[in-house]
N, C-alpha and C. Protein backbone atom coordinates (compact mmCIF):
# COMPACT_ATOMS: atom_id res chain seq x y z
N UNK A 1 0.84 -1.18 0.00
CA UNK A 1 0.00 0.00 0.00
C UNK A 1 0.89 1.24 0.00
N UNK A 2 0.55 2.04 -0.61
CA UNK A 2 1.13 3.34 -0.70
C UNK A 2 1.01 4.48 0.06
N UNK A 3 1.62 5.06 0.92
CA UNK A 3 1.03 5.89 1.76
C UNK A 3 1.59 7.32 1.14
N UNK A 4 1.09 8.46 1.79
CA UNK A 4 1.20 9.48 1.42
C UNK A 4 2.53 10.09 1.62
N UNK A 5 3.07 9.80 2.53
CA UNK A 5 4.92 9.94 2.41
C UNK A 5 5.66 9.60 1.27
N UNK A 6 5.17 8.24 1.13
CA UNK A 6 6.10 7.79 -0.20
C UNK A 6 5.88 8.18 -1.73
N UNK A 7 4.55 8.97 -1.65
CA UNK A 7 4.08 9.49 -2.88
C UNK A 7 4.68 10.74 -3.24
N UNK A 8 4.95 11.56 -1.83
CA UNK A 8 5.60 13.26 -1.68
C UNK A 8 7.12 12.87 -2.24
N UNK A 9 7.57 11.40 -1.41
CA UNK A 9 9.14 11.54 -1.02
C UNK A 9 9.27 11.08 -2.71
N UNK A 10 8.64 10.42 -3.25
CA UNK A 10 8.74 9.92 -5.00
C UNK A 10 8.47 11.46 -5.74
N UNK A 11 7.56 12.37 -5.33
CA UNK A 11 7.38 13.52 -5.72
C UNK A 11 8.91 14.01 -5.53
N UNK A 12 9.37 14.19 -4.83
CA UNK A 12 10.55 15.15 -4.26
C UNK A 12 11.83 14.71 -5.30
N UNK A 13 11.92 13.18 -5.42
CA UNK A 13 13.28 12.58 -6.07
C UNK A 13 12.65 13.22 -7.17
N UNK A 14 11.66 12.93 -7.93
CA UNK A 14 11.98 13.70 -9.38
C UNK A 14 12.32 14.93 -9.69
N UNK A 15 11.20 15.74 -8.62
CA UNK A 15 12.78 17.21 -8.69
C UNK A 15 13.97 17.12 -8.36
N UNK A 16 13.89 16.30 -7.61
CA UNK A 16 15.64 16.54 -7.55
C UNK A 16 16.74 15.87 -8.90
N UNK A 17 15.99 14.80 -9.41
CA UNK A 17 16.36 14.43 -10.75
C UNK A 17 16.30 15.61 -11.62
N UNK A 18 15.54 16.10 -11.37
CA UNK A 18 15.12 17.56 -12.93
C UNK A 18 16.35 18.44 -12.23
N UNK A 19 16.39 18.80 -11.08
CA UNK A 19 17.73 19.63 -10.48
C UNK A 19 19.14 18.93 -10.89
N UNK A 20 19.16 18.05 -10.68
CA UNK A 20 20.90 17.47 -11.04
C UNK A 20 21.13 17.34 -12.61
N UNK A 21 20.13 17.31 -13.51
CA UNK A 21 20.24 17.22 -15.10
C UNK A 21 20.07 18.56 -15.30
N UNK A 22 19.14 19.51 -14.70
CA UNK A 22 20.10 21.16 -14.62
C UNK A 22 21.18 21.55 -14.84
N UNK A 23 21.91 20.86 -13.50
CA UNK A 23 23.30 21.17 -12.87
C UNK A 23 24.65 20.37 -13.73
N UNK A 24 23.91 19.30 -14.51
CA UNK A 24 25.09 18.64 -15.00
C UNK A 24 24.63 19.45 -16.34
N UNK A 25 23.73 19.84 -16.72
CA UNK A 25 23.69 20.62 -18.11
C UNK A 25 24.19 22.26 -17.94
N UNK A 26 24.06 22.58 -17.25
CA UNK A 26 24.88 23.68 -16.86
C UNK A 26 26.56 23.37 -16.81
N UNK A 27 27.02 22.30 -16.58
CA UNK A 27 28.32 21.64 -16.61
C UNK A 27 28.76 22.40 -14.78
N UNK A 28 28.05 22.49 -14.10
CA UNK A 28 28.26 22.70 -12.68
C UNK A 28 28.01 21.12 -11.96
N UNK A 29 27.98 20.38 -12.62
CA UNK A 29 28.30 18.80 -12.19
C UNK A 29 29.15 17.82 -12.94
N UNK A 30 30.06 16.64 -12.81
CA UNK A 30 30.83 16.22 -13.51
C UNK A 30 29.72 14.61 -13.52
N UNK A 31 30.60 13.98 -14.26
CA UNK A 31 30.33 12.52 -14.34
C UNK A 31 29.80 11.99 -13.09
N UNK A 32 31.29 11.77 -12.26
CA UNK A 32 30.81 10.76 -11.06
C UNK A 32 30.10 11.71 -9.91
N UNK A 33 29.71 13.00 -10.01
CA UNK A 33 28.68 13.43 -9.21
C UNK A 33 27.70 12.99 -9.80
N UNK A 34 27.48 13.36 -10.71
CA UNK A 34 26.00 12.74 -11.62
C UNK A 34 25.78 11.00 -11.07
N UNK A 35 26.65 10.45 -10.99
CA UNK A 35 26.70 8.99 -11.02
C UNK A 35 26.25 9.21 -9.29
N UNK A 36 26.59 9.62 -8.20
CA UNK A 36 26.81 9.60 -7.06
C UNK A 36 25.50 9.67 -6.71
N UNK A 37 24.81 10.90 -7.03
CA UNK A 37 23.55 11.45 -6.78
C UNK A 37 22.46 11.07 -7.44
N UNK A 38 22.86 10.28 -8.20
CA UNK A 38 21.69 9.37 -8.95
C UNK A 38 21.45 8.10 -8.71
N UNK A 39 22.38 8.26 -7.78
CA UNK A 39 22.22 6.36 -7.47
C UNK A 39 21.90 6.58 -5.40
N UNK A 40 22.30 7.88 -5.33
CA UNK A 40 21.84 7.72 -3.78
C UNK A 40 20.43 8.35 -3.83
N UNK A 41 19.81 9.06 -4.91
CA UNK A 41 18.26 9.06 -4.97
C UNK A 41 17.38 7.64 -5.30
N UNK A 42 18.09 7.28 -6.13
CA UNK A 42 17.68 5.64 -6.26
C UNK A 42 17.44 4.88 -4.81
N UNK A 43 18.37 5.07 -4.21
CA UNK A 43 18.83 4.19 -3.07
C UNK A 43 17.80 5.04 -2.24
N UNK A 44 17.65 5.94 -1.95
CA UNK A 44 16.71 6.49 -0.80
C UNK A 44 15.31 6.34 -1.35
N UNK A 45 14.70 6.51 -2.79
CA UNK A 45 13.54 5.84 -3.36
C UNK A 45 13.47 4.33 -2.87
N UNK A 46 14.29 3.55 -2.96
CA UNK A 46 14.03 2.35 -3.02
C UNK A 46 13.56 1.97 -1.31
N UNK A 47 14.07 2.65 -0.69
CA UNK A 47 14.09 2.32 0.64
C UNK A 47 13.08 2.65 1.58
N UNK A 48 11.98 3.50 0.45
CA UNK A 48 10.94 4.48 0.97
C UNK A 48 9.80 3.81 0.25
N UNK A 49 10.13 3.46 -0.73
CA UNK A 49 9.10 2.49 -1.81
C UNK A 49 8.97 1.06 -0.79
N UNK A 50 9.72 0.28 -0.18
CA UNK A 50 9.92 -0.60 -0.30
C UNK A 50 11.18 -0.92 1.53
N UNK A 51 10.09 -0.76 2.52
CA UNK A 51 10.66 -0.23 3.35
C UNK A 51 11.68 -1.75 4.33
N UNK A 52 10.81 -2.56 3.42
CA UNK A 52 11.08 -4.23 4.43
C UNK A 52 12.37 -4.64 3.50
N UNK A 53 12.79 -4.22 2.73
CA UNK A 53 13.72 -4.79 1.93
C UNK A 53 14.88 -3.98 2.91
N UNK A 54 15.02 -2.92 3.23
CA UNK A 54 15.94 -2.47 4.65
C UNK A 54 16.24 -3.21 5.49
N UNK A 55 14.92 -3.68 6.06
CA UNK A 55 14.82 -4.82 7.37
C UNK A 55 15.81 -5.62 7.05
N UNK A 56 15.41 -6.21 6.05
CA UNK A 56 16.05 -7.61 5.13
C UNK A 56 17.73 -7.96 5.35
N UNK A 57 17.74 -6.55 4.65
CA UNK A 57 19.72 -6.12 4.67
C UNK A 57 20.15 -6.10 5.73
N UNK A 58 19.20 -5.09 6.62
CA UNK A 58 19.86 -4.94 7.95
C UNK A 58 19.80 -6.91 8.25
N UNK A 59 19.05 -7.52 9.17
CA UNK A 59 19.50 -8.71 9.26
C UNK A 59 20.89 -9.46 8.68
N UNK A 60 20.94 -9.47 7.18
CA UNK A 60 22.66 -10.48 6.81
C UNK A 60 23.38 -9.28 7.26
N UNK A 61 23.44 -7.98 7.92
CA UNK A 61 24.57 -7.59 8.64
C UNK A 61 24.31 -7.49 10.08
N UNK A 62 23.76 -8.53 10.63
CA UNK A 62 23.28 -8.57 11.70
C UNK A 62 22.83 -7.19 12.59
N UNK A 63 22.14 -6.38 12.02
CA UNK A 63 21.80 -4.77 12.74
C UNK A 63 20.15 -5.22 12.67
N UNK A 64 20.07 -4.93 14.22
CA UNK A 64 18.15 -4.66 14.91
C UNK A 64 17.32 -4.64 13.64
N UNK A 65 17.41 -3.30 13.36
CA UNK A 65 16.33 -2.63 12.62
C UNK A 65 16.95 -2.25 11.07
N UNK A 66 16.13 -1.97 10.03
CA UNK A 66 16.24 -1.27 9.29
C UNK A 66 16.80 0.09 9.39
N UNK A 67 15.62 0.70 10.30
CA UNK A 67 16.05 2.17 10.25
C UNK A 67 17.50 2.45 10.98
N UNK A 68 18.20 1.50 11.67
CA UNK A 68 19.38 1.23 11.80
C UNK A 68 20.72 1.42 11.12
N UNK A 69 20.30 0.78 10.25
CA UNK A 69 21.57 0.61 9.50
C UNK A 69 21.27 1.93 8.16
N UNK A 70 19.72 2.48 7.61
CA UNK A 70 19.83 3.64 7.01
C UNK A 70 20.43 4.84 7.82
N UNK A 71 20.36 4.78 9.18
CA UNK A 71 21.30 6.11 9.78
C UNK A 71 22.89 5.67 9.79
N UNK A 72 22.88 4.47 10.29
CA UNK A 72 24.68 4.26 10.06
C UNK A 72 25.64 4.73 8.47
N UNK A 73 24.27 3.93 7.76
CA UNK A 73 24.69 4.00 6.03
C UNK A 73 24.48 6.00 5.79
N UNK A 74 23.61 6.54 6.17
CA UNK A 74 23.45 7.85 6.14
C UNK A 74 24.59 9.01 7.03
N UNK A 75 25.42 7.98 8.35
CA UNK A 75 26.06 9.02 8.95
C UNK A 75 27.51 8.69 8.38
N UNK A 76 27.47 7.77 8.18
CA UNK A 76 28.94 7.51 6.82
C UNK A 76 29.05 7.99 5.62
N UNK A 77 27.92 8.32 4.81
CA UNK A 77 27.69 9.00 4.06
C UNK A 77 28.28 10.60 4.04
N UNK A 78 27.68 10.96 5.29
CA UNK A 78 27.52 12.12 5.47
C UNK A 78 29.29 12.69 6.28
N UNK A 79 29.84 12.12 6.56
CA UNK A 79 31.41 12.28 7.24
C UNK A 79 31.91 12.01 5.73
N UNK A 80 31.60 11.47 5.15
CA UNK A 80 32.35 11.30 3.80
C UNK A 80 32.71 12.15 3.14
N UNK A 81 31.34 12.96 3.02
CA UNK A 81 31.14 13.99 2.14
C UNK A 81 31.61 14.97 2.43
N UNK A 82 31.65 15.00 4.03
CA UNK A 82 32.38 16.37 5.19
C UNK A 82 34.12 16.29 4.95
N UNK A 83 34.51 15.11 4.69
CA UNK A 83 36.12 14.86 4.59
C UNK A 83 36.58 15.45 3.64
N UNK A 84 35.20 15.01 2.11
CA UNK A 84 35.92 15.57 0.69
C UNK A 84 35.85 17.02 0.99
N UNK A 85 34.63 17.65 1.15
CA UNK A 85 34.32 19.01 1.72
C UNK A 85 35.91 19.64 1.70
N UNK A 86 36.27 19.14 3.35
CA UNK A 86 37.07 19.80 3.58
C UNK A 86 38.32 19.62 2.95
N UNK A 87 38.94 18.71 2.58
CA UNK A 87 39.57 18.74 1.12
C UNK A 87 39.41 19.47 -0.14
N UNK A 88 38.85 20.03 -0.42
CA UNK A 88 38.12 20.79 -1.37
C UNK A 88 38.87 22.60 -0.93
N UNK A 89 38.15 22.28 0.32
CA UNK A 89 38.36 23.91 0.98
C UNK A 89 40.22 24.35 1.45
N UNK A 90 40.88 23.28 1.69
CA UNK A 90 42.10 23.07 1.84
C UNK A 90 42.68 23.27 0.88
N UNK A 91 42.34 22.82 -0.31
CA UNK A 91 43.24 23.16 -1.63
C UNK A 91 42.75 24.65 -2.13
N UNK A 92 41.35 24.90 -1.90
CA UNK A 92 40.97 26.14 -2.65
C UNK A 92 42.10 27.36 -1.63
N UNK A 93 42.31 27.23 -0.47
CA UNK A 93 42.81 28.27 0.36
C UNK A 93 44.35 28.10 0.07
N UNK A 94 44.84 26.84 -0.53
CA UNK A 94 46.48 27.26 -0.90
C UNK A 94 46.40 27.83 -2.20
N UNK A 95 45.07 27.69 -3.27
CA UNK A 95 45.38 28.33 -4.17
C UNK A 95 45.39 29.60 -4.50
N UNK A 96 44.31 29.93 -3.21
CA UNK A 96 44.33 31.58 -3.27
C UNK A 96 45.86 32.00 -2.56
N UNK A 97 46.09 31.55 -1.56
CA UNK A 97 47.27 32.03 -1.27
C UNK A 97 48.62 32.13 -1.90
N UNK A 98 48.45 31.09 -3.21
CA UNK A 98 49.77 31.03 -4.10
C UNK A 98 49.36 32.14 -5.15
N UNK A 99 48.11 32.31 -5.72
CA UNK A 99 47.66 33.32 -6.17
C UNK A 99 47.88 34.92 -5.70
N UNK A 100 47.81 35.03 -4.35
CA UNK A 100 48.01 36.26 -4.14
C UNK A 100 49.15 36.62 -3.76
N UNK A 101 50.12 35.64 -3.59
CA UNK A 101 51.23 35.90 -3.52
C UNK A 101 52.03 36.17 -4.97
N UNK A 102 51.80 35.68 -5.83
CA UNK A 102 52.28 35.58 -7.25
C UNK A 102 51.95 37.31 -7.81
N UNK A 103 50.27 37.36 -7.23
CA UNK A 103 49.81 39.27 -7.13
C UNK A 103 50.82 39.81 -6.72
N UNK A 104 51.26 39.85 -5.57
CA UNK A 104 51.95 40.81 -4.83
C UNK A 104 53.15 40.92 -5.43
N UNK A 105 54.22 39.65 -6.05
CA UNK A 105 55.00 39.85 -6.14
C UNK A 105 54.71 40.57 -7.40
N UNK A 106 54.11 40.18 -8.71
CA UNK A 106 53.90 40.75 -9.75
C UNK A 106 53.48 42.34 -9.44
N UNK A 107 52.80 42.98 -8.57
CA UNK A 107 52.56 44.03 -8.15
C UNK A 107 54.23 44.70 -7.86
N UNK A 108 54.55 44.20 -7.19
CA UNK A 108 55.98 45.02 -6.78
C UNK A 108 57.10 45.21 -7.35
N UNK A 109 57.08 43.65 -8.87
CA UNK A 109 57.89 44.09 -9.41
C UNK A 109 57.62 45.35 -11.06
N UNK A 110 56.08 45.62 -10.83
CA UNK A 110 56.10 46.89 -11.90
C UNK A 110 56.70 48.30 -11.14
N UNK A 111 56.80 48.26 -9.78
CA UNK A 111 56.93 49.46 -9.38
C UNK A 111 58.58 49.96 -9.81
């Protein structure tokens, strides 16, 4: 039976499908983001469609519940994404800094 959550949350993935074929048509997304985010909307559809097939998994990894192992699988997810994050932000701040140093010097040597 279908309840009204899973009809919104199926509502919601297709915008967000129409948003990421935006973003990769805009070329503000690459390949394996496209690949990433299309398969973890899949994966959160499937799990909302189809809530006992969770249960299922959780069991052969021996975890209680379903909703168990979607927060474990969701808070690993989510440190993952915080690691690349900050990798991301680490390189962008040496590049400005090799950048503005390359300014300055180029600045000082027109004077």
């Amino acid at each position: 039976m279908i309840i009204i959550f899973q009809i919104l949350f199926a509502s919601f993935v297709l915008y967000v499908f129409g948003s990421i074929a935006k973003k990769r048509k805009q070329g503000m997304l690459g390949v394996k983001g496209l690949l990433f985010w299309v398969l973890f909307w899949l994966g959160a559809l499937t799990v909302v469609l189809w809530p006992e097939a969770l249960s299922r998994l959780a069991d052969v990894f021996g975890i209680g519940r379903g909703v168990d192992l979607a927060i474990y699988i969701s808070m690993a997810v989510v440190f993952f994404l915080l690691f690349r994050l900050h990798i991301k932000i680490e390189c962008v701040g040496r590049d400005i800094t090799t950048l503005t140093r390359e300014i300055a010097l180029l600045k000082h040597n027109e004077k």
